[in-house]
PDB file of N, CA and C in Angstrom:
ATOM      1  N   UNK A   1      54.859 -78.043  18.449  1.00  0.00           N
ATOM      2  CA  UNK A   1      53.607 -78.356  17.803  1.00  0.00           C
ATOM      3  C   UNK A   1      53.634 -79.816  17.369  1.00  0.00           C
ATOM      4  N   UNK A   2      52.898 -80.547  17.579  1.00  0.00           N
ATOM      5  CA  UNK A   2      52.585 -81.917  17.354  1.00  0.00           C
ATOM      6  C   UNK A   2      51.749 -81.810  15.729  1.00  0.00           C
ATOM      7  N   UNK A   3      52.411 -82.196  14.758  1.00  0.00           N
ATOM      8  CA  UNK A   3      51.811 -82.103  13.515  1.00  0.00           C
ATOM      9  C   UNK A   3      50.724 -83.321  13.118  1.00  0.00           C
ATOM     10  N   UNK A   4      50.792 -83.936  13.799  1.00  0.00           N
ATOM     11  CA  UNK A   4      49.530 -85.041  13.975  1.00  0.00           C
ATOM     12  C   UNK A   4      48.793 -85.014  14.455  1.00  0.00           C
ATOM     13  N   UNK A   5      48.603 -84.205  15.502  1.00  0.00           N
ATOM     14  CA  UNK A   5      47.259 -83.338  15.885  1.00  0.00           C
ATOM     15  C   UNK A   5      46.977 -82.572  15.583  1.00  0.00           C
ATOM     16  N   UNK A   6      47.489 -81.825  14.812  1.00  0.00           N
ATOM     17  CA  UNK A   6      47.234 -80.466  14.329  1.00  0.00           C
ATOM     18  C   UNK A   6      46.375 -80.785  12.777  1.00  0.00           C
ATOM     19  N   UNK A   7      46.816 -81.637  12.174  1.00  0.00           N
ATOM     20  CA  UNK A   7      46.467 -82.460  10.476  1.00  0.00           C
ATOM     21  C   UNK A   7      45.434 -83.574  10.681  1.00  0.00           C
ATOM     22  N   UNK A   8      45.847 -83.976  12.156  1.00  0.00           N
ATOM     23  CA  UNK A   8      44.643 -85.299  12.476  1.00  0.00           C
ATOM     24  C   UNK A   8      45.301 -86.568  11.475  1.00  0.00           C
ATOM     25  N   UNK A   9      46.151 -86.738  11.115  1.00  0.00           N
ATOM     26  CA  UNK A   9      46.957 -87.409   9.567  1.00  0.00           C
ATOM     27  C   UNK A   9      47.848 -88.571  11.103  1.00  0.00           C
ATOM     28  N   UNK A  10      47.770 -90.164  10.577  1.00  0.00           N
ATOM     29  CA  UNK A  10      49.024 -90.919  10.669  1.00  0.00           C
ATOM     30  C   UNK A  10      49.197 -92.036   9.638  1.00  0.00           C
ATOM     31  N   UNK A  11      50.165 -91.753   8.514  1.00  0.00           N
ATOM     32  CA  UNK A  11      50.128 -92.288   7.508  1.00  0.00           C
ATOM     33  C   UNK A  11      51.885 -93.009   7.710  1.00  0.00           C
ATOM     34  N   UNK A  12      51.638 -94.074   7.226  1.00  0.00           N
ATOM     35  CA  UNK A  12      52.874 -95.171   7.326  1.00  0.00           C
ATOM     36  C   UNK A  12      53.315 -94.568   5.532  1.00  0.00           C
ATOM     37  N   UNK A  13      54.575 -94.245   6.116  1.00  0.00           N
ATOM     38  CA  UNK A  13      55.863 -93.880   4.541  1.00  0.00           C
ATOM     39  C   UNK A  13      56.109 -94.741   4.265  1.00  0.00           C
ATOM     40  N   UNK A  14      56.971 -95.747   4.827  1.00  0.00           N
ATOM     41  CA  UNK A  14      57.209 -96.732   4.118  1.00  0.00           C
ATOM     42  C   UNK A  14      58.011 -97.580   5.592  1.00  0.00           C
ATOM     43  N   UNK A  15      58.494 -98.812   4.989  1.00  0.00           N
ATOM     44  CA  UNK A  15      59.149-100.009   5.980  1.00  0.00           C
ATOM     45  C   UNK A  15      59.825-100.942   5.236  1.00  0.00           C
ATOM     46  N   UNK A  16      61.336-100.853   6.107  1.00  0.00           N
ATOM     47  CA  UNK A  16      62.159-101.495   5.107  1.00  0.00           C
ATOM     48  C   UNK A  16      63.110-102.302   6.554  1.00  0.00           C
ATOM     49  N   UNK A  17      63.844-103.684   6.591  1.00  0.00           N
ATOM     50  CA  UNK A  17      65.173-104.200   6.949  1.00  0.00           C
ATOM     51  C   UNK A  17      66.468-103.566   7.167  1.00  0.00           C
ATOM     52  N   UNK A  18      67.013-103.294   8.059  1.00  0.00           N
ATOM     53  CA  UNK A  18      68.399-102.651   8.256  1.00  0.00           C
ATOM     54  C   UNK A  18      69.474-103.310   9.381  1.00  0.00           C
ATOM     55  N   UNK A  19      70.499-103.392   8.839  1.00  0.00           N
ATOM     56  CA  UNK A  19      71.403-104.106  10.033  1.00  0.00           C
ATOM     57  C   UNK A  19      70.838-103.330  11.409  1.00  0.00           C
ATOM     58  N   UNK A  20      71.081-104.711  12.200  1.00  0.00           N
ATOM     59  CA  UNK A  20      71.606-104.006  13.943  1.00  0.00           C
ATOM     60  C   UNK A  20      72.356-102.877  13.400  1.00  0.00           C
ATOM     61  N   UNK A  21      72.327-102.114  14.828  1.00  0.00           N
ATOM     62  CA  UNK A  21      73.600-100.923  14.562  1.00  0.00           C
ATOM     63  C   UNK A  21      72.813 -99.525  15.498  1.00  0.00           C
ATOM     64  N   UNK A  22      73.246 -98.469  15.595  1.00  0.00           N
ATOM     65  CA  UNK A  22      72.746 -96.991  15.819  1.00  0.00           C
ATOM     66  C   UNK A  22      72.910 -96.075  14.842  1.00  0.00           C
ATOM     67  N   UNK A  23      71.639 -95.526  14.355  1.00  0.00           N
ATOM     68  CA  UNK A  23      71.417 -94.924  13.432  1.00  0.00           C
ATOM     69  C   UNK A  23      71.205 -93.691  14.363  1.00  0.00           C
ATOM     70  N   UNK A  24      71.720 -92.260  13.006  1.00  0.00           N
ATOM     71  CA  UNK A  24      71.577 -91.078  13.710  1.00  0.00           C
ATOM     72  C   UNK A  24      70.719 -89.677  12.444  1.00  0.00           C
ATOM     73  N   UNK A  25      70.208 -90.434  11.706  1.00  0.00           N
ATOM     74  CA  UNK A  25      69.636 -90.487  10.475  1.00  0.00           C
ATOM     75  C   UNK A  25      69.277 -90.976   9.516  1.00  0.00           C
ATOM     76  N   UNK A  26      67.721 -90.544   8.622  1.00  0.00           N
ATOM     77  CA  UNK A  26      67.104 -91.822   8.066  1.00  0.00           C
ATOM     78  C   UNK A  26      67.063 -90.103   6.586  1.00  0.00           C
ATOM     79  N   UNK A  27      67.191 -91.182   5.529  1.00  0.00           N
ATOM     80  CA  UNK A  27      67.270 -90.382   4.087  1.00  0.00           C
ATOM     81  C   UNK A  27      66.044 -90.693   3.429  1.00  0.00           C
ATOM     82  N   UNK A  28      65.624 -89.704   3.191  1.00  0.00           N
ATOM     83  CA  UNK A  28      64.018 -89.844   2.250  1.00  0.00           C
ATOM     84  C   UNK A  28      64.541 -89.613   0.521  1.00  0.00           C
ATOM     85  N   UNK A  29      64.326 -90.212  -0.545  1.00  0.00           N
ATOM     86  CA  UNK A  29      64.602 -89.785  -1.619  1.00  0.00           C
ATOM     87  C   UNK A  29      63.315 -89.404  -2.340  1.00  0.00           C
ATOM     88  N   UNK A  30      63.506 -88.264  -2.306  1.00  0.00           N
ATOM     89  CA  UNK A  30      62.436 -87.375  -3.329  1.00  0.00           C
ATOM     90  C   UNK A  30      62.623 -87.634  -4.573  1.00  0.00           C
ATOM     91  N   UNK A  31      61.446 -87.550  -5.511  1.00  0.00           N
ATOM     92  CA  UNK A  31      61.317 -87.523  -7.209  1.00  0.00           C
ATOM     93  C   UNK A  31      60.079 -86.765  -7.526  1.00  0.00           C
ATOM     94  N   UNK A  32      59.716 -86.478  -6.219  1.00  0.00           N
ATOM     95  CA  UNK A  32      58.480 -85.664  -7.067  1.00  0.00           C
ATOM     96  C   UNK A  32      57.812 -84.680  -5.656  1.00  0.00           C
ATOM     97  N   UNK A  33      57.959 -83.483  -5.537  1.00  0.00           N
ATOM     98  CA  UNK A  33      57.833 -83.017  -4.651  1.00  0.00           C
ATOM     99  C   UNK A  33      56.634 -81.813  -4.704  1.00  0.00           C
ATOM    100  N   UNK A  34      55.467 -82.275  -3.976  1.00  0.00           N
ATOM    101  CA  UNK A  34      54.076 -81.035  -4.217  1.00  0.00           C
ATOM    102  C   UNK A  34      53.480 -80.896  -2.704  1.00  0.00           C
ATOM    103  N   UNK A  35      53.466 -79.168  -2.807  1.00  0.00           N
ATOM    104  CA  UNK A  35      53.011 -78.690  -0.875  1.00  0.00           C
ATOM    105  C   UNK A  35      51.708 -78.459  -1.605  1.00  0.00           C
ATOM    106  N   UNK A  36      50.854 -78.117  -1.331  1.00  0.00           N
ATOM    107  CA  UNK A  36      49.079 -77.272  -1.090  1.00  0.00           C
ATOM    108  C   UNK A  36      49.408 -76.885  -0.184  1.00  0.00           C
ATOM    109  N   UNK A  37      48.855 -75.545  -0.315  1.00  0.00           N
ATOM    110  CA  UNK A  37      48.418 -74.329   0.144  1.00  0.00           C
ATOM    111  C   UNK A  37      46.907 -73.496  -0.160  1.00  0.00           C
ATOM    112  N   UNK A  38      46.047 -73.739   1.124  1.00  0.00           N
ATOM    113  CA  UNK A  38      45.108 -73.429   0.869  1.00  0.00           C
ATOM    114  C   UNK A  38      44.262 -74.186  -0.612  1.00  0.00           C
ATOM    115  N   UNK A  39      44.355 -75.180  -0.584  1.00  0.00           N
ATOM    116  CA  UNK A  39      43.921 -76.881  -1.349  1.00  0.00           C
ATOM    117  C   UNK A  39      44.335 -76.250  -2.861  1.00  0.00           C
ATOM    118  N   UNK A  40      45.467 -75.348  -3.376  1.00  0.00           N
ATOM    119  CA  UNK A  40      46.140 -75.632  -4.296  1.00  0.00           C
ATOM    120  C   UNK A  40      47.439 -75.664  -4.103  1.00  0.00           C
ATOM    121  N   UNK A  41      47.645 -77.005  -5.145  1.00  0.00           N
ATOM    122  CA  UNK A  41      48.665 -77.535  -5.313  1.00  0.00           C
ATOM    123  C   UNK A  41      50.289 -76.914  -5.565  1.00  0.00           C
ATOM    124  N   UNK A  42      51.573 -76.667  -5.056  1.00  0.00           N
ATOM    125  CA  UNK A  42      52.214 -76.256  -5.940  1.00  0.00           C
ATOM    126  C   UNK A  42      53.789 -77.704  -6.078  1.00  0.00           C
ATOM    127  N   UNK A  43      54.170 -77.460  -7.351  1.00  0.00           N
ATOM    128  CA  UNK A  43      55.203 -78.035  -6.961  1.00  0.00           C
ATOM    129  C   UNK A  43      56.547 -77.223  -6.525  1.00  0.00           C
ATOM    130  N   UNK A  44      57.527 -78.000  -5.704  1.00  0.00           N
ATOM    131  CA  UNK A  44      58.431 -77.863  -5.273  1.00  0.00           C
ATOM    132  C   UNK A  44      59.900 -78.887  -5.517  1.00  0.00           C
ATOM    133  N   UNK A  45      60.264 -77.739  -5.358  1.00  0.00           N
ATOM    134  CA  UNK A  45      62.073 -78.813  -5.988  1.00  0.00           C
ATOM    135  C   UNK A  45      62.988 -78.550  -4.277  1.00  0.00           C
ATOM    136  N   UNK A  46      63.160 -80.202  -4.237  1.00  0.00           N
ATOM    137  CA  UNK A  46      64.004 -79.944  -3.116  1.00  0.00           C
ATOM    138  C   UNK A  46      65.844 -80.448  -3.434  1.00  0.00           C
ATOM    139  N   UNK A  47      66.800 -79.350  -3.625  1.00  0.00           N
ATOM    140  CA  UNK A  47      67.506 -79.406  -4.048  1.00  0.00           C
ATOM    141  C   UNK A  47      68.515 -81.189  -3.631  1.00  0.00           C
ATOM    142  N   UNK A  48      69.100 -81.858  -4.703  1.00  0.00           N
ATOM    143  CA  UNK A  48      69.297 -83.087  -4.668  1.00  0.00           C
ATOM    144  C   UNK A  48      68.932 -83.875  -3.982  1.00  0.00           C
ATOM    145  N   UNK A  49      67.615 -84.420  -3.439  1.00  0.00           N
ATOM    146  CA  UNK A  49      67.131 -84.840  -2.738  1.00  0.00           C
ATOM    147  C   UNK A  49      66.925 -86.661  -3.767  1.00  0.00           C
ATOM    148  N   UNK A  50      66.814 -86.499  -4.729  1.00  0.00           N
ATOM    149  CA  UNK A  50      66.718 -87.597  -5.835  1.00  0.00           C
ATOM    150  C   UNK A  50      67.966 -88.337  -5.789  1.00  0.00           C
ATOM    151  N   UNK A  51      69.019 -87.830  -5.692  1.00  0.00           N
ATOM    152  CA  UNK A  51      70.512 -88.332  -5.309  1.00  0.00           C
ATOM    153  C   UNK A  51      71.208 -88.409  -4.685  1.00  0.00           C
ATOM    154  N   UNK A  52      70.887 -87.812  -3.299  1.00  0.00           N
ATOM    155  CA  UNK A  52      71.612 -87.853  -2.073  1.00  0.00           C
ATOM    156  C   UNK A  52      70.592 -87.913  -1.127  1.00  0.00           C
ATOM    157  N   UNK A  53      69.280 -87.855  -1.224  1.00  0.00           N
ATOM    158  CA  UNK A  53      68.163 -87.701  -0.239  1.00  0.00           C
ATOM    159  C   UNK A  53      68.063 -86.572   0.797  1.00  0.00           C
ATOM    160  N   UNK A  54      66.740 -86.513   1.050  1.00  0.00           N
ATOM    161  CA  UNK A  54      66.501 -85.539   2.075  1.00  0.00           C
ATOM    162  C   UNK A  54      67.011 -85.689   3.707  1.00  0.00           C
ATOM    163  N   UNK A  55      67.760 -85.379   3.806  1.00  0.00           N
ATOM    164  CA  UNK A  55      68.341 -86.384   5.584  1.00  0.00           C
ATOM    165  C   UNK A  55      67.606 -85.621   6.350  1.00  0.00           C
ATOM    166  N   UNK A  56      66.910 -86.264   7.397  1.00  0.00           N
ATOM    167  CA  UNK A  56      66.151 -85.971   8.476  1.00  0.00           C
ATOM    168  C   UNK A  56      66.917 -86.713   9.937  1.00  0.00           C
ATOM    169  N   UNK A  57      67.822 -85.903  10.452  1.00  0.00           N
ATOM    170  CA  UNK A  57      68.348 -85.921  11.841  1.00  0.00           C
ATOM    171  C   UNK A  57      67.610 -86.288  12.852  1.00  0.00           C
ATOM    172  N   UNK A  58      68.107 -87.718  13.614  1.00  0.00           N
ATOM    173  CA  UNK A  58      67.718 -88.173  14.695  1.00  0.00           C
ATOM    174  C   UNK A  58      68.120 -87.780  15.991  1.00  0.00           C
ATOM    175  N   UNK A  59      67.437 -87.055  16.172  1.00  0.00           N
ATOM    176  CA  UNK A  59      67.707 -86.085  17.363  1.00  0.00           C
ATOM    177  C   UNK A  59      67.593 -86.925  18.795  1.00  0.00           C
ATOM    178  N   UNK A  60      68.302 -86.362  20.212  1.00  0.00           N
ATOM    179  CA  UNK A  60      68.430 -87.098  21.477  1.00  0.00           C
ATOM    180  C   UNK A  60      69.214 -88.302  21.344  1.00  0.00           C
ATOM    181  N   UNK A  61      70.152 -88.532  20.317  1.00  0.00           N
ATOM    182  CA  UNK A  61      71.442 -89.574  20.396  1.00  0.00           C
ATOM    183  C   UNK A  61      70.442 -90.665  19.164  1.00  0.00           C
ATOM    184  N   UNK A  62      69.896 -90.356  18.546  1.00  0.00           N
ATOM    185  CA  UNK A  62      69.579 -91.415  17.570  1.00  0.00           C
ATOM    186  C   UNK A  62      68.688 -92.680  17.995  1.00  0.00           C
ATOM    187  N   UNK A  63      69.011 -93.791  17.361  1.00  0.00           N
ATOM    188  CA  UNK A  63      67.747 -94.735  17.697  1.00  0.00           C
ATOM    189  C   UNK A  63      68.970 -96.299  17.191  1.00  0.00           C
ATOM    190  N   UNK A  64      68.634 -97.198  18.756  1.00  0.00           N
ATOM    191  CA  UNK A  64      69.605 -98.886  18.423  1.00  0.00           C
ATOM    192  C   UNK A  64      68.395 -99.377  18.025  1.00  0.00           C
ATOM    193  N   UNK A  65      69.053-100.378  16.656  1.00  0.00           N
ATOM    194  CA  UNK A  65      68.220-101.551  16.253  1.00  0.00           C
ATOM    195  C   UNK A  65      68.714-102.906  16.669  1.00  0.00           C
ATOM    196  N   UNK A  66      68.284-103.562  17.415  1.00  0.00           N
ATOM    197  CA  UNK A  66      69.125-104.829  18.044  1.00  0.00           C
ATOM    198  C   UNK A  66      68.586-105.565  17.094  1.00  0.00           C
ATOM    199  N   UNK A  67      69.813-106.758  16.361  1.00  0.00           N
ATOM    200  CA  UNK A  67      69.294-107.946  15.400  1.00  0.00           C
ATOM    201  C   UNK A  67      68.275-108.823  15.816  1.00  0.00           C
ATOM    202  N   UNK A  68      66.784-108.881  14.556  1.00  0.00           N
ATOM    203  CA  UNK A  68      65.946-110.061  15.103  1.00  0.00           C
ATOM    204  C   UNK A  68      64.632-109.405  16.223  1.00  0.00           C
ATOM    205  N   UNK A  69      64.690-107.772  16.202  1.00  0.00           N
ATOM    206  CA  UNK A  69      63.481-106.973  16.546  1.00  0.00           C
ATOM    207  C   UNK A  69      63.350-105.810  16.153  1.00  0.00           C
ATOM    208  N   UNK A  70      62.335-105.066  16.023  1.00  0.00           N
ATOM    209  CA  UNK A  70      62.040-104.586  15.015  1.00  0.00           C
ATOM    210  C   UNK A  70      61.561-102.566  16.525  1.00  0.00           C
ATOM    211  N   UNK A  71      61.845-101.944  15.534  1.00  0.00           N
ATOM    212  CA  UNK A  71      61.732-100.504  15.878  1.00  0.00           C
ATOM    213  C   UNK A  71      60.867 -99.389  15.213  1.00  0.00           C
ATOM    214  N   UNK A  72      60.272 -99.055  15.566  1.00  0.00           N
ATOM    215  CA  UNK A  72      59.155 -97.718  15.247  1.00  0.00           C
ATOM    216  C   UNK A  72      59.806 -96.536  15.073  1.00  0.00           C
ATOM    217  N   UNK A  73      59.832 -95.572  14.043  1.00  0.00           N
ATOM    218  CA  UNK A  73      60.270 -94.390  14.128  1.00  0.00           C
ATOM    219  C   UNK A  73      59.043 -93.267  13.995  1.00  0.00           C
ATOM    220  N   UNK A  74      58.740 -92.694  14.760  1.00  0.00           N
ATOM    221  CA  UNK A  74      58.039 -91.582  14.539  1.00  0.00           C
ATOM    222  C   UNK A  74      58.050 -90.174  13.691  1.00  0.00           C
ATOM    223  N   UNK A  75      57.935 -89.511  13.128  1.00  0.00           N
ATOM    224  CA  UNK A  75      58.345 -88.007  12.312  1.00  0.00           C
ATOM    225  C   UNK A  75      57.495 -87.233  12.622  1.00  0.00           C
ATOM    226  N   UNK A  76      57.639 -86.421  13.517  1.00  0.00           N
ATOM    227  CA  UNK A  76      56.934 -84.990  13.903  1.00  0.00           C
ATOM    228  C   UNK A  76      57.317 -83.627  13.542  1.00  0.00           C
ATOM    229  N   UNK A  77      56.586 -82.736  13.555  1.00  0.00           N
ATOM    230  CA  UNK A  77      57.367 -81.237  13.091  1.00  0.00           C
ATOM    231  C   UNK A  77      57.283 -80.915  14.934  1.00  0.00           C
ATOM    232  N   UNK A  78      58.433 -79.703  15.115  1.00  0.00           N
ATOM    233  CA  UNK A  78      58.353 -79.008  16.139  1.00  0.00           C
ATOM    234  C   UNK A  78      59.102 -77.838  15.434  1.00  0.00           C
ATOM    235  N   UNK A  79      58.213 -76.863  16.025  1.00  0.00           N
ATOM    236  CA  UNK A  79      58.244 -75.524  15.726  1.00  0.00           C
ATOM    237  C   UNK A  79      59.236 -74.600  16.800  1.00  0.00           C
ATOM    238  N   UNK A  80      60.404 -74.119  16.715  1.00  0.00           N
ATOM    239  CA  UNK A  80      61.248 -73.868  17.537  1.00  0.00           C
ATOM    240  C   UNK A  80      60.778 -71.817  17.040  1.00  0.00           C
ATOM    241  N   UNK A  81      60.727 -71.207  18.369  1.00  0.00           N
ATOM    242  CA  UNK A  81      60.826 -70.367  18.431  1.00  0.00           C
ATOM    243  C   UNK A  81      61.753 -69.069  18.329  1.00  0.00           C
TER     244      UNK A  81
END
């Protein structure tokens, strides 16, 4: 399932500088965490996510940043059966 077609949603998280190198995961740090459901709100606690972050696995061997150009990361849901 392509969650960007499905939400119609492409919203930029954020953009930051990182050495060259191969990355095989990018860490989100949560502080405040709220799903809706059916347009009410609830909150949610995602366990240490404030101090160790949420790691989201770069799947198919990860992603090279060569020094001095710059790389796009995409975040999709896929729904595994």
């Amino acid at each position: 399932m392509n969650l960007l077609n499905v939400l119609n949603i492409s919203q930029v998280l954020g953009t930051t500088t990182v050495p060259a190198g191969k990355y095989s995961e990018i860490r989100f740090f949560l502080y405040q965490t709220i799903i809706t459901i059916n347009a009410v709100n609830i909150p949610y606690t995602v366990p240490s996510a404030s101090q160790t972050g949420f790691k989201v696995v770069i799947t198919g061997g990860g992603f090279q940043v060569i020094g001095g150009l710059s790389v796009t990361v995409m975040l999709d849901s896929i729904q595994e059966q």
